[in-house]
N, C-alpha and C. Protein backbone atom coordinates (compact mmCIF):
# COMPACT_ATOMS: atom_id res chain seq x y z
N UNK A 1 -0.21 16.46 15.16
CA UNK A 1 0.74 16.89 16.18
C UNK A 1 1.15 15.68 17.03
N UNK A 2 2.61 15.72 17.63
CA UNK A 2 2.67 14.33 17.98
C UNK A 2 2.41 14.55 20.07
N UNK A 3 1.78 13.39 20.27
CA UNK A 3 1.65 13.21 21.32
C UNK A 3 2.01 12.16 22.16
N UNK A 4 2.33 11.00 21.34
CA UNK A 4 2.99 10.02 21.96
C UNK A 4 4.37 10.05 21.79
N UNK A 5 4.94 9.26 22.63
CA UNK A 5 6.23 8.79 22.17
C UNK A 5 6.79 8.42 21.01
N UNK A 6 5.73 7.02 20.62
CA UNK A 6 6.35 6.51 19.40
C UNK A 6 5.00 6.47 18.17
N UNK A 7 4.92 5.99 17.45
CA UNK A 7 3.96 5.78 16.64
C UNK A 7 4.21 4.23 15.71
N UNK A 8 3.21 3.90 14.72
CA UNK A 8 3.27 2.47 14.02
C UNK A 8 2.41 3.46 12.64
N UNK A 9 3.41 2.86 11.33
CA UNK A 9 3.51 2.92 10.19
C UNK A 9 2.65 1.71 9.20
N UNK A 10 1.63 1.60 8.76
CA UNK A 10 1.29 0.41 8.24
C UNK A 10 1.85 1.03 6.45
N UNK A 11 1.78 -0.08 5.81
CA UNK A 11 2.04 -0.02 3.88
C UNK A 11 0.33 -0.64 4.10
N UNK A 12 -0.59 -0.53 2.92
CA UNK A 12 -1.61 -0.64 2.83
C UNK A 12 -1.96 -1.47 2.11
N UNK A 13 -0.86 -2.28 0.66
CA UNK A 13 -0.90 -3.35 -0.45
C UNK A 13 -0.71 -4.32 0.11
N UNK A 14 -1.69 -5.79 0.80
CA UNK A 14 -0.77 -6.79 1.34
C UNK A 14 -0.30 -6.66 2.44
N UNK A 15 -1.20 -5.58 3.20
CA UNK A 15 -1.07 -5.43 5.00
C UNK A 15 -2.11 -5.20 5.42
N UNK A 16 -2.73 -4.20 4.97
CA UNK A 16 -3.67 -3.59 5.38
C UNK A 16 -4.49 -4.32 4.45
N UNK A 17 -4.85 -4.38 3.26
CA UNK A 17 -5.79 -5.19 2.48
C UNK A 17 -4.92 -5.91 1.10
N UNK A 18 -5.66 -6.91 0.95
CA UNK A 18 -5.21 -8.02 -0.19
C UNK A 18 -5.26 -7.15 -1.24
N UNK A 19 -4.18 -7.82 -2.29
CA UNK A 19 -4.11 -6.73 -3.80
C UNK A 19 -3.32 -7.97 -4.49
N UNK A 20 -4.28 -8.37 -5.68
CA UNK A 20 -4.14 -8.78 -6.47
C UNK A 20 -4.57 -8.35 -8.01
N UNK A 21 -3.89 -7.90 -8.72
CA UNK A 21 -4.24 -7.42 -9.77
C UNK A 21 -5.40 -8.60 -11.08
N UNK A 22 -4.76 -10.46 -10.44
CA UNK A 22 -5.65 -11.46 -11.22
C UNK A 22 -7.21 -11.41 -10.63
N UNK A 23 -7.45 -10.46 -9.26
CA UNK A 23 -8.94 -11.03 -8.76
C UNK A 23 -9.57 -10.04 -9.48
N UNK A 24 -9.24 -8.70 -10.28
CA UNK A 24 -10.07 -8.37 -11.31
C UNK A 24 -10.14 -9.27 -12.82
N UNK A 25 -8.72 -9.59 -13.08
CA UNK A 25 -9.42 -9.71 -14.44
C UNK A 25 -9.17 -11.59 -14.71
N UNK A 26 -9.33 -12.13 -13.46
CA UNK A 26 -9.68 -13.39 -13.66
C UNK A 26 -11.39 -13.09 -14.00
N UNK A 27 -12.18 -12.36 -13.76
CA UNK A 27 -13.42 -12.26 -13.73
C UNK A 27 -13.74 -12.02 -15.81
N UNK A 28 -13.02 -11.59 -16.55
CA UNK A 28 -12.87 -11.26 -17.23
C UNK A 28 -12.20 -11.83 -18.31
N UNK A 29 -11.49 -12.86 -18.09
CA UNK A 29 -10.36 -13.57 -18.87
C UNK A 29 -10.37 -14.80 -18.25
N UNK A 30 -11.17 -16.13 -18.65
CA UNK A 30 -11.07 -17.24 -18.82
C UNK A 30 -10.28 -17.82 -18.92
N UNK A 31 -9.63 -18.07 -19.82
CA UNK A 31 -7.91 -18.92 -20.41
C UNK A 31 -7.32 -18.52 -19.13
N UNK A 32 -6.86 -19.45 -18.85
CA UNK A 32 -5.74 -19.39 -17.19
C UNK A 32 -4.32 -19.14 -18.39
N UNK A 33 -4.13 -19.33 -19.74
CA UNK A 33 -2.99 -18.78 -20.01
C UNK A 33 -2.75 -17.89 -20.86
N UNK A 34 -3.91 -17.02 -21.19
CA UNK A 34 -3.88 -16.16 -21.61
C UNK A 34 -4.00 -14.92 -20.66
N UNK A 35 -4.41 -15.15 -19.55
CA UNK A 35 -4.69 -14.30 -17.86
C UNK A 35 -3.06 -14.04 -17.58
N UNK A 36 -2.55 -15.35 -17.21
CA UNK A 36 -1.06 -15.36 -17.08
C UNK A 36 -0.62 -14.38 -18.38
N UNK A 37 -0.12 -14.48 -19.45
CA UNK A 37 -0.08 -13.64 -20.12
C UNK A 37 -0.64 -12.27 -20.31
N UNK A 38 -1.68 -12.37 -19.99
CA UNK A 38 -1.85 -10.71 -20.36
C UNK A 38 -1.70 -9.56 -18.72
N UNK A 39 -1.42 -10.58 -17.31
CA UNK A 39 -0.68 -9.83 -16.36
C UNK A 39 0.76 -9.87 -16.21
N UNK A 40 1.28 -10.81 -17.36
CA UNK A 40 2.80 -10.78 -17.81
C UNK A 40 3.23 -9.24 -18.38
N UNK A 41 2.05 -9.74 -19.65
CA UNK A 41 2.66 -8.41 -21.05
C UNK A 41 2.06 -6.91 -20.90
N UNK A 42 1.03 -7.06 -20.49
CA UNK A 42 -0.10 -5.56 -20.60
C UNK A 42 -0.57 -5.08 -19.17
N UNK A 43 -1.15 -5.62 -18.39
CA UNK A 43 -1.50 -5.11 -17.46
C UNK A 43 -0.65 -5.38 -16.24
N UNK A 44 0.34 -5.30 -16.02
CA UNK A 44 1.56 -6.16 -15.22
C UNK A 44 1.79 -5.19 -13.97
N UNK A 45 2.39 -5.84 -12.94
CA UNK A 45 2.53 -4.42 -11.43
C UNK A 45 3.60 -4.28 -11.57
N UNK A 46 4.63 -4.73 -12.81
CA UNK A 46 6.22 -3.96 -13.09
C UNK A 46 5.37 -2.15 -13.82
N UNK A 47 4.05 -2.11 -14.90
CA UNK A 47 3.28 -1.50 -15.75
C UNK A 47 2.76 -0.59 -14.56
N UNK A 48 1.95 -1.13 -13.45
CA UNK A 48 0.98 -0.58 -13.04
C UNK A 48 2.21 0.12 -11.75
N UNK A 49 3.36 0.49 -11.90
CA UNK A 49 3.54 0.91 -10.60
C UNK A 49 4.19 2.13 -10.96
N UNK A 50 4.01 2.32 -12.11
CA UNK A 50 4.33 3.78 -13.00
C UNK A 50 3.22 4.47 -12.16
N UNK A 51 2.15 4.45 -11.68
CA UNK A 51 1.42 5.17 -11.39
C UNK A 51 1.33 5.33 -9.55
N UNK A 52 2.44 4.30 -9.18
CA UNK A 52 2.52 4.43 -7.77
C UNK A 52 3.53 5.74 -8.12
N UNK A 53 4.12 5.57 -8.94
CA UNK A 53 5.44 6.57 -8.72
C UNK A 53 5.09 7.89 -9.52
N UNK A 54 4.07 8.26 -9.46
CA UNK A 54 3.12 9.67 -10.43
C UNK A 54 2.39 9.89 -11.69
N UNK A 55 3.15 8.55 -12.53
CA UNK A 55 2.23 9.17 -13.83
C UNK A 55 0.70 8.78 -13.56
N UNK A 56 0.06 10.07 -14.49
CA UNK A 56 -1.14 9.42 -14.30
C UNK A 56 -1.79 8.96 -15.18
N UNK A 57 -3.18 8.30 -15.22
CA UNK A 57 -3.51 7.41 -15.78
C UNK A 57 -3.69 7.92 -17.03
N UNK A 58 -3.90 9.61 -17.09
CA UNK A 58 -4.17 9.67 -18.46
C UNK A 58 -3.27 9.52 -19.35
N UNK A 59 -1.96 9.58 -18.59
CA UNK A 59 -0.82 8.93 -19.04
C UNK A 59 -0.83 7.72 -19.55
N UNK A 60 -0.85 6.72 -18.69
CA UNK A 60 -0.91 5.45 -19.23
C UNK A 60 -1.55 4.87 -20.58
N UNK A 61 -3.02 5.04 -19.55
CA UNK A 61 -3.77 3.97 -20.47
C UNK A 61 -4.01 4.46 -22.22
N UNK A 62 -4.02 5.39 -22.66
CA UNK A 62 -3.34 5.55 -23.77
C UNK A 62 -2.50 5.23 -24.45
N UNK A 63 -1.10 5.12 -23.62
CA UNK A 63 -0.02 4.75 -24.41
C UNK A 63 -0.04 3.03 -24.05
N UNK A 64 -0.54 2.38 -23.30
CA UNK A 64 -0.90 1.14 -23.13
C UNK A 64 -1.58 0.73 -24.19
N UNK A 65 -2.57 1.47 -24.95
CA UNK A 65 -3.83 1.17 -25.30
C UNK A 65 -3.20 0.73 -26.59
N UNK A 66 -2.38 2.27 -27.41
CA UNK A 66 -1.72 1.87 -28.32
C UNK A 66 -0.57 1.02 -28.53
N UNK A 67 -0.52 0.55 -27.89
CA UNK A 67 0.52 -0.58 -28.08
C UNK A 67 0.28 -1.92 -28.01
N UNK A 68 -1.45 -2.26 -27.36
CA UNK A 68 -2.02 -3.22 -27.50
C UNK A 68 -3.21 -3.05 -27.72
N UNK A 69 -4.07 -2.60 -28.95
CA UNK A 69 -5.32 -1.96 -29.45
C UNK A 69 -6.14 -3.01 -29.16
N UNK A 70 -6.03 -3.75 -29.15
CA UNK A 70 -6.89 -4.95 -29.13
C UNK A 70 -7.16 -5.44 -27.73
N UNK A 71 -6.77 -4.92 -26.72
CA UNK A 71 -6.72 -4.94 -25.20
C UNK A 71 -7.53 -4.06 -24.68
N UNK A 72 -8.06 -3.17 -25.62
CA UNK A 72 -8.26 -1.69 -25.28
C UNK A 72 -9.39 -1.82 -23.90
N UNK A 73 -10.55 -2.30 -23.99
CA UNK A 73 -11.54 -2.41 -22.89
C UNK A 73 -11.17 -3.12 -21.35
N UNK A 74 -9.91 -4.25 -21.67
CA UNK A 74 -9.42 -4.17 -21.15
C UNK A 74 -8.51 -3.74 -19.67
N UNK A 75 -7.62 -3.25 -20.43
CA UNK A 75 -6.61 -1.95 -20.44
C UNK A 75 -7.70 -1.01 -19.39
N UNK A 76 -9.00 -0.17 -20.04
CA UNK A 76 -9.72 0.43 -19.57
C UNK A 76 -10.36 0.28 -18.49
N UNK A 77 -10.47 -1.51 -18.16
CA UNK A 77 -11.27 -1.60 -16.50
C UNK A 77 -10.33 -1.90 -15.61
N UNK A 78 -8.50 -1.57 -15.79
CA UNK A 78 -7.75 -1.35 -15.17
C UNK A 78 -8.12 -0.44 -14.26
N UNK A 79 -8.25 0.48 -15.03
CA UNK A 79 -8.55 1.59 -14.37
C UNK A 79 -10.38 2.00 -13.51
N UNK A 80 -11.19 1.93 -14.16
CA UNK A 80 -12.29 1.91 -14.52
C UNK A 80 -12.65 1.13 -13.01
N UNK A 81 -12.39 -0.41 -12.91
CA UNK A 81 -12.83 -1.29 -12.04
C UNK A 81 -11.76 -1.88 -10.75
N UNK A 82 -10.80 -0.95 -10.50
CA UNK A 82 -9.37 -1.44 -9.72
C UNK A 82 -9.52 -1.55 -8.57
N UNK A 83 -10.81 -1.49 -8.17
CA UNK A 83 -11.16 -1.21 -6.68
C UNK A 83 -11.16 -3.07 -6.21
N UNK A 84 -11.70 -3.64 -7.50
CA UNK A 84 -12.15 -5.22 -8.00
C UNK A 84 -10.41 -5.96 -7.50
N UNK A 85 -9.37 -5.03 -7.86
CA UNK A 85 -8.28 -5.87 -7.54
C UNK A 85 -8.02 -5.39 -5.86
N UNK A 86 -8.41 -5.76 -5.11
CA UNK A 86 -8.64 -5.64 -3.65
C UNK A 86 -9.43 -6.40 -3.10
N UNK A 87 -9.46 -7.43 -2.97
CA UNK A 87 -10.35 -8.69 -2.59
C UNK A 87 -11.29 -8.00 -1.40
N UNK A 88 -10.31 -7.77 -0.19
CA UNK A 88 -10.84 -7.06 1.07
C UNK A 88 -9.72 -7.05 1.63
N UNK A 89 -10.00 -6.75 2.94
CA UNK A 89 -8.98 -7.01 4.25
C UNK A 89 -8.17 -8.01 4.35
N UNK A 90 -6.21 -7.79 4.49
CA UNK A 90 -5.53 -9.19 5.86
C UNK A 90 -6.88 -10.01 6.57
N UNK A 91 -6.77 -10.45 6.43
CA UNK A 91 -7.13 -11.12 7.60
C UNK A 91 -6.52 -11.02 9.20
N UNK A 92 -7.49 -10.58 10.22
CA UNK A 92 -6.79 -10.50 11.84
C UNK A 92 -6.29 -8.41 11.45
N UNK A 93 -5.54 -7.98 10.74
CA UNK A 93 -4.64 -6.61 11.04
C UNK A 93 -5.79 -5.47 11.15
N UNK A 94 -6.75 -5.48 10.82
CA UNK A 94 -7.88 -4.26 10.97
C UNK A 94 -8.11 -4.15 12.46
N UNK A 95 -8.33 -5.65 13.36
CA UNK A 95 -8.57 -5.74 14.30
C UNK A 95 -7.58 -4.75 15.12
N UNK A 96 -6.09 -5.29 14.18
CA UNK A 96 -4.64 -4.67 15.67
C UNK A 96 -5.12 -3.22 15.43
N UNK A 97 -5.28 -2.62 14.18
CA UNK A 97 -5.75 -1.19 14.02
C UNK A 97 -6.53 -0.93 14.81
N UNK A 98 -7.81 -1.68 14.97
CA UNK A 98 -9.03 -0.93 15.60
C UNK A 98 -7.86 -0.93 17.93
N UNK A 99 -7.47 -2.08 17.63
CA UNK A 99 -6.36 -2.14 18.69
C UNK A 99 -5.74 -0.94 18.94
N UNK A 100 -4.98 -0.89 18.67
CA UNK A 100 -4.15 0.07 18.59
C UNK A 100 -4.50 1.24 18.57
N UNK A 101 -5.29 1.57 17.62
CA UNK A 101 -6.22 3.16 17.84
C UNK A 101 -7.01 3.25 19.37
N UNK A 102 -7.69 2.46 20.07
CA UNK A 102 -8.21 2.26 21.24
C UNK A 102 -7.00 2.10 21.97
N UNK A 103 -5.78 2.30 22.14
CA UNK A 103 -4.80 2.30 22.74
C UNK A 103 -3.99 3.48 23.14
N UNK A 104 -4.30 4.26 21.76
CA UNK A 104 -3.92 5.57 21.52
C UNK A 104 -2.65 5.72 21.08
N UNK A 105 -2.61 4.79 20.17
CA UNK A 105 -1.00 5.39 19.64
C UNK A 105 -1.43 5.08 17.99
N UNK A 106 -0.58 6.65 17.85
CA UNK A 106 -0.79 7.18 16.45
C UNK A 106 -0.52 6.84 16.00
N UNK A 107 -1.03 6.43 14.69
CA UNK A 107 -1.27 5.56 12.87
C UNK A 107 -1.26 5.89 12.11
N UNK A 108 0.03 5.87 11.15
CA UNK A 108 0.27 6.63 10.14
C UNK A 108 -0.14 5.00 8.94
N UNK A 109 0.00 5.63 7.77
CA UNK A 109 -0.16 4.65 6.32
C UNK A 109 1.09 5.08 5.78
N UNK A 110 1.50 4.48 5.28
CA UNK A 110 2.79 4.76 4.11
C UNK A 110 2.95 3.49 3.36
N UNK A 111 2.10 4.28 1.49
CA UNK A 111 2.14 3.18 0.75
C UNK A 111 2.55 3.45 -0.82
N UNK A 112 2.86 2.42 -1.83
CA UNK A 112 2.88 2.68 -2.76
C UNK A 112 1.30 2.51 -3.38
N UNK A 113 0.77 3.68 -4.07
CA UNK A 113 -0.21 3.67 -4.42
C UNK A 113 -0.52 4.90 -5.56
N UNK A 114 -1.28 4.64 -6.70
CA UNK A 114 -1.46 5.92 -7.52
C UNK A 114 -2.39 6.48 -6.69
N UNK A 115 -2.18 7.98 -6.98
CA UNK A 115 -2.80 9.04 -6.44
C UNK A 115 -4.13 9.33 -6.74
N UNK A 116 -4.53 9.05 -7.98
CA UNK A 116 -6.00 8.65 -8.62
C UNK A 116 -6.60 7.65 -8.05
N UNK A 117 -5.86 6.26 -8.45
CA UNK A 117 -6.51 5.52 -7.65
C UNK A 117 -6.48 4.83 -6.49
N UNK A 118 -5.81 6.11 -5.37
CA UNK A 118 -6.02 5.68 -3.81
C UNK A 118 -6.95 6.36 -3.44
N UNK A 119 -7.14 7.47 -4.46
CA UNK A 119 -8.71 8.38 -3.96
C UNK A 119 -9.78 7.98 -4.32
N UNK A 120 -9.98 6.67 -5.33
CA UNK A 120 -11.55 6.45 -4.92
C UNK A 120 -11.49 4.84 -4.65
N UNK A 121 -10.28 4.36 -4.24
CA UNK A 121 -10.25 3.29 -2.74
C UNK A 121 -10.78 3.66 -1.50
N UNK A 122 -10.23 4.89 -1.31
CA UNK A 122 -10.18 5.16 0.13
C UNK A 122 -11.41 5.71 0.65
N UNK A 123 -11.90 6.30 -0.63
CA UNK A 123 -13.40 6.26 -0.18
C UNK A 123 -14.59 5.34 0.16
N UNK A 124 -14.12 4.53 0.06
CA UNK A 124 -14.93 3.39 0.69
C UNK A 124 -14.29 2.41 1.78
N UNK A 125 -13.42 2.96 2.04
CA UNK A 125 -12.82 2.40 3.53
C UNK A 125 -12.98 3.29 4.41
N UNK A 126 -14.03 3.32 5.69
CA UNK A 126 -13.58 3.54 6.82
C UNK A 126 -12.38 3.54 7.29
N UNK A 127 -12.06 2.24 7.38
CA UNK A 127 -10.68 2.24 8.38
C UNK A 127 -9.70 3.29 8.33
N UNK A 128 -9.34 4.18 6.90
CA UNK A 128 -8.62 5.00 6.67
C UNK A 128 -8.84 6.15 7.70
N UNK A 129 -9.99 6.64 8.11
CA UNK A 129 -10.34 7.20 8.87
C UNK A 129 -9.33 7.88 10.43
N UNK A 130 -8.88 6.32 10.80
CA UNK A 130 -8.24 6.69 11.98
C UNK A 130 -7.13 7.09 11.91
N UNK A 131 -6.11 6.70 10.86
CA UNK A 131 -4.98 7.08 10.60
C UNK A 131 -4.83 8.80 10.59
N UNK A 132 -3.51 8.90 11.59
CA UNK A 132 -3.47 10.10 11.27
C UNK A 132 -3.03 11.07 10.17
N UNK A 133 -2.14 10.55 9.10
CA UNK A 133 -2.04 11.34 8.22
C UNK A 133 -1.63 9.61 6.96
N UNK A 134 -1.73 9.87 6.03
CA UNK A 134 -1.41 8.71 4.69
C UNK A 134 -0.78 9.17 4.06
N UNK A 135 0.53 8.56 3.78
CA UNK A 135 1.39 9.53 2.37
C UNK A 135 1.50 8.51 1.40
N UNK A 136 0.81 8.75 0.56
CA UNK A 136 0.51 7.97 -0.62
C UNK A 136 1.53 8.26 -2.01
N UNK A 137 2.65 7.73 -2.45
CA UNK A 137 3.52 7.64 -3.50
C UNK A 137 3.02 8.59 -4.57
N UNK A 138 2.16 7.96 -4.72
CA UNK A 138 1.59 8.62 -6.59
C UNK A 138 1.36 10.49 -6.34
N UNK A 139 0.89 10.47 -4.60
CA UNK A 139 0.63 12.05 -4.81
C UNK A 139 1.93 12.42 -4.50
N UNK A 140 3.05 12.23 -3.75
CA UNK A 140 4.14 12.46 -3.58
C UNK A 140 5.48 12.22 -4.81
N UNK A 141 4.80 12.01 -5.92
CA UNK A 141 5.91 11.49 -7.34
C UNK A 141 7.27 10.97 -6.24
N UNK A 142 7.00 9.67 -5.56
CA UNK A 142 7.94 9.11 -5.15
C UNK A 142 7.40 8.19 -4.31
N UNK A 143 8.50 7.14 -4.63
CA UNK A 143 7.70 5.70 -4.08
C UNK A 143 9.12 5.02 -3.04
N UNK A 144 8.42 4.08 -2.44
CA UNK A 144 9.44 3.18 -1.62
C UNK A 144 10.27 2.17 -2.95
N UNK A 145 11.11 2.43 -2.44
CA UNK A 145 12.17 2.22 -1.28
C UNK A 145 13.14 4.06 -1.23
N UNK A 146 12.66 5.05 -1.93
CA UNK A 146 13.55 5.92 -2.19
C UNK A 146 13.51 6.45 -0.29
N UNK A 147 14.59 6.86 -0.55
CA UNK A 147 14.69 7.43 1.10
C UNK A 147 13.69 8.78 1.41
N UNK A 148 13.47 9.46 0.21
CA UNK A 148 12.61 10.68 0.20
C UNK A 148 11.28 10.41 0.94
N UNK A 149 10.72 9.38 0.62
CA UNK A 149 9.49 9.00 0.73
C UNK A 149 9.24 8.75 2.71
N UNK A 150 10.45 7.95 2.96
CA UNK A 150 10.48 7.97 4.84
C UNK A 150 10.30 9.40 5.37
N UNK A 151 11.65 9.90 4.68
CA UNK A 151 11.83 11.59 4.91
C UNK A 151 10.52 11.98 5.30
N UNK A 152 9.59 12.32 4.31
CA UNK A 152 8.39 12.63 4.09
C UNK A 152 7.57 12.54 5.84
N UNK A 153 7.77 10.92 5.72
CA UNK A 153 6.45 10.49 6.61
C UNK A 153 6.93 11.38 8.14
N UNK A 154 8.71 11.26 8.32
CA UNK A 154 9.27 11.95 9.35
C UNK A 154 8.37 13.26 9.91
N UNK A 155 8.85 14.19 8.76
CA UNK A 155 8.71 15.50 8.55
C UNK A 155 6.91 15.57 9.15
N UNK A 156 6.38 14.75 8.66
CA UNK A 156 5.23 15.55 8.27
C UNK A 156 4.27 14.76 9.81
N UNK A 157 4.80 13.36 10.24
CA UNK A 157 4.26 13.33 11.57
C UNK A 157 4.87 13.98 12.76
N UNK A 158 6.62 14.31 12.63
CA UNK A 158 7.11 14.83 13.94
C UNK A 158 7.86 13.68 14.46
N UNK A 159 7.80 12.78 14.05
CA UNK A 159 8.38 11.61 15.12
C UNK A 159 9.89 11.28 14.18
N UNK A 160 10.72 11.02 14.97
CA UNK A 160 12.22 10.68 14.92
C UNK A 160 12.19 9.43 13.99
N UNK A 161 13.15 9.13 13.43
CA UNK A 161 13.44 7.72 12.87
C UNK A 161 13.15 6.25 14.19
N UNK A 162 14.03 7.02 15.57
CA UNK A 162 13.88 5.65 16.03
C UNK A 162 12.51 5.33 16.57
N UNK A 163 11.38 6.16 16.85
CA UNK A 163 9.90 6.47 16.78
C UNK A 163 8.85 5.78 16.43
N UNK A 164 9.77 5.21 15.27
CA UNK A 164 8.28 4.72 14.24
C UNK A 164 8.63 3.06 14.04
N UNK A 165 7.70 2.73 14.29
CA UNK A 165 7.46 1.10 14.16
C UNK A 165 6.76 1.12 12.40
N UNK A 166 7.49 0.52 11.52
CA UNK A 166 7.02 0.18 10.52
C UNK A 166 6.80 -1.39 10.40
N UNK A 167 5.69 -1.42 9.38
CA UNK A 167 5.58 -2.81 9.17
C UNK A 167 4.87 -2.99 6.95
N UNK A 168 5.80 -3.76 6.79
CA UNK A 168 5.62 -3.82 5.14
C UNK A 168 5.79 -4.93 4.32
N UNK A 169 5.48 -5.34 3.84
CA UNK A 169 5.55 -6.71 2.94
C UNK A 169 6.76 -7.18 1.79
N UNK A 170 7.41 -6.10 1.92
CA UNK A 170 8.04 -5.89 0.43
C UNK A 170 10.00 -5.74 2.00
N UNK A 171 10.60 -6.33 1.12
CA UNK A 171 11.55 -6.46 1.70
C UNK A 171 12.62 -5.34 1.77
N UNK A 172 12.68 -5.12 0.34
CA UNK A 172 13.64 -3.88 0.22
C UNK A 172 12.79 -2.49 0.68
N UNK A 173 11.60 -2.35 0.84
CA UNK A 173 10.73 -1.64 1.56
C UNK A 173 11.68 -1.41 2.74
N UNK A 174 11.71 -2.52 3.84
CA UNK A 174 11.92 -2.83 5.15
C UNK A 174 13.19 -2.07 5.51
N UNK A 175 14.21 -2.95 4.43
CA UNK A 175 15.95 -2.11 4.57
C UNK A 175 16.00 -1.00 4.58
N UNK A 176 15.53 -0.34 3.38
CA UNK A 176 15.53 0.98 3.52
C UNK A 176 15.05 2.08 4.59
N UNK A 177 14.13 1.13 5.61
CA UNK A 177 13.40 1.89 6.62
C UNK A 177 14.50 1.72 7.93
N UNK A 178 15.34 0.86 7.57
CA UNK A 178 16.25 0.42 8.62
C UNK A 178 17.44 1.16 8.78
N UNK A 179 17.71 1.37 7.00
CA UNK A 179 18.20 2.37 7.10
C UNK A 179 18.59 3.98 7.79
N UNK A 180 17.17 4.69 7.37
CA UNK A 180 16.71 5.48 8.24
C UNK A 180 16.82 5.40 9.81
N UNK A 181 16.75 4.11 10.09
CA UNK A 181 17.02 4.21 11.74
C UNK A 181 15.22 3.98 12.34
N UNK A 182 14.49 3.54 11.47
CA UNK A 182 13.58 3.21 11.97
C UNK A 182 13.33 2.13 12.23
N UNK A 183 12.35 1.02 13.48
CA UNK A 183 12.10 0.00 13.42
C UNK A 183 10.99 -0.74 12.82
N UNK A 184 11.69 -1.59 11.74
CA UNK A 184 10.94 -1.88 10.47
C UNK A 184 10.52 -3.42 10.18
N UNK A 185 9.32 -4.12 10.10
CA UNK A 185 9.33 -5.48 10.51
C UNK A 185 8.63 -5.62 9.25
N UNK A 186 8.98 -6.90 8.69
CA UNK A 186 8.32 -7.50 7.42
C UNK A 186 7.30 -7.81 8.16
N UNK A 187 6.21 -7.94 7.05
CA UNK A 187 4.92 -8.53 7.10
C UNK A 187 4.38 -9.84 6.81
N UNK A 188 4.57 -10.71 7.40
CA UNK A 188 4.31 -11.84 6.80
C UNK A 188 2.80 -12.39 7.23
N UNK A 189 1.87 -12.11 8.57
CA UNK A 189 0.94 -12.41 9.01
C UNK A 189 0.42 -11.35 9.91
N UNK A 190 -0.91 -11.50 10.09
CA UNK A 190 -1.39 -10.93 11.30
C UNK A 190 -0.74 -11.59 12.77
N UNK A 191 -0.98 -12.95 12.96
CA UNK A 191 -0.09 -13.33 14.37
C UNK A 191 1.19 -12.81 14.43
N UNK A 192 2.35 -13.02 13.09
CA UNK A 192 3.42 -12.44 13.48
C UNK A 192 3.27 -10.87 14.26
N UNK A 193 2.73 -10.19 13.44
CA UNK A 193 3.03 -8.30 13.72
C UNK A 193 2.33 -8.32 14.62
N UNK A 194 1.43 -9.01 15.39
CA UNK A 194 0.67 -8.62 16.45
C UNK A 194 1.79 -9.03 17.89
N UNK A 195 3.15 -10.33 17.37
CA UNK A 195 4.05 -10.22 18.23
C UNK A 195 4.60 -9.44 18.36
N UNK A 196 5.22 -8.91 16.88
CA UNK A 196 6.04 -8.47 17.06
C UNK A 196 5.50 -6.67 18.11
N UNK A 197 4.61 -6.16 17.87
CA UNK A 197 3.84 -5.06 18.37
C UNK A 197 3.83 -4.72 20.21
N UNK A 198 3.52 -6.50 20.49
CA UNK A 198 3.67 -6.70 21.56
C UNK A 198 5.14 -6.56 22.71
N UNK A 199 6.06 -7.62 22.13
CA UNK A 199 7.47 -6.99 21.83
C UNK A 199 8.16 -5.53 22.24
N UNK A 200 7.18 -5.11 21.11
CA UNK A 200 7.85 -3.38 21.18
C UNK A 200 6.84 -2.65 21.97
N UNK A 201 6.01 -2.96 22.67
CA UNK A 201 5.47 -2.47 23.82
C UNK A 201 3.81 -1.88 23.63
N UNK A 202 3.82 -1.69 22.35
CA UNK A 202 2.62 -0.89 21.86
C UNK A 202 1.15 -1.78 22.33
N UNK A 203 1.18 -3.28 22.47
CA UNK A 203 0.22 -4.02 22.47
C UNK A 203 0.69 -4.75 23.58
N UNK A 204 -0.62 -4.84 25.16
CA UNK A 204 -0.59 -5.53 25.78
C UNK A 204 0.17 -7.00 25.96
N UNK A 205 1.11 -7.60 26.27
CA UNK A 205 1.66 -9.34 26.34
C UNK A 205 0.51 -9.94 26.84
């Protein structure tokens, strides 16, 4: 239910925590050019974002599998070990969270993420905790940049387009939120968004 005025939107890939798909299977794949290659051809985040946008894995990794049999185990700790492609935390942004929640203004998530596997991420993050509601792509069969997906976050916290402070890494992410009429700031650092936050009033100068 909304109680503040405005609220702040985090994306969770590359804001909220590091996501690299090489810090799993560099562990796994030696050859620096066969690594490059096989997050080119097979395990790729053009591949893996079919599942931000709904299919699910039992989808995938099957039809992955057959098309590169020889990948197969692979292919399998895509899934299996993906928690591994999440190094940890930004660095500095947990803090503005734990900030910001001690401030009292409401925290929404809005990310691209499969629906499978944001549910056994998120189980091992606390931090998810404070947020008040997460609309996660893969369970919503719709991902950013589609306008549906803002819609969504609108509807379902109460707060207006001009309301919501977003912040996201991905550029065409951003436009599209600008679109909407929301205020939408790339992500490039923790110092930046902690200005920019400040700025827009949410965080002490």
């Amino acid at each position: 239910m909304k109680q503040n005025d405005k609220a702040v939107v985090f994306d969770v890939g590359r804001v909220l925590f590091d996501w690299q798909l090489r810090a799993l299977f560099e562990k796994l794949i030696p050859d620096q050019a066969e690594l490059d290659w096989f997050l080119t051809e097979v395990v790729s985040e053009e591949w893996h974002f079919q599942h931000d946008r709904g299919v699910t894995l039992g989808e995938m990794l099957p039809a992955r599998i057959a098309q590169f049999p020889d990948q197969a185990l692979r292919i399998a700790a895509y899934a299996a070990r993906f928690n591994e492609t999440i190094p940890g935390p930004v660095e500095g942004v947990h803090a503005l969270v734990e900030q910001l929640h001690s401030n009292k203004v409401p925290l929404y998530c809005l990310t691209n993420f499969g629906d499978e596997l944001f549910a056994q991420f998120r189980a091992e993050q606390p931090i998810f905790d404070i947020f008040e509601d997460i609309i996660v792509s893969g369970t919503e069969n719709i991902a950013k940049p589609d306008a549906r997906i803002y819609e969504i976050v609108e509807q379902r916290s109460g707060f207006a387009p001009e309301e919501l402070f977003f912040t996201d890494d991905n550029a065409a992410n951003i436009e599209a939120a600008h679109k909407r009429g929301w205020e939408a700031h790339l992500f490039t650092s923790a110092a930046n968004l902690e200005a920019q936050l400040k700025l827009a009033g949410f965080l002490p100068r």
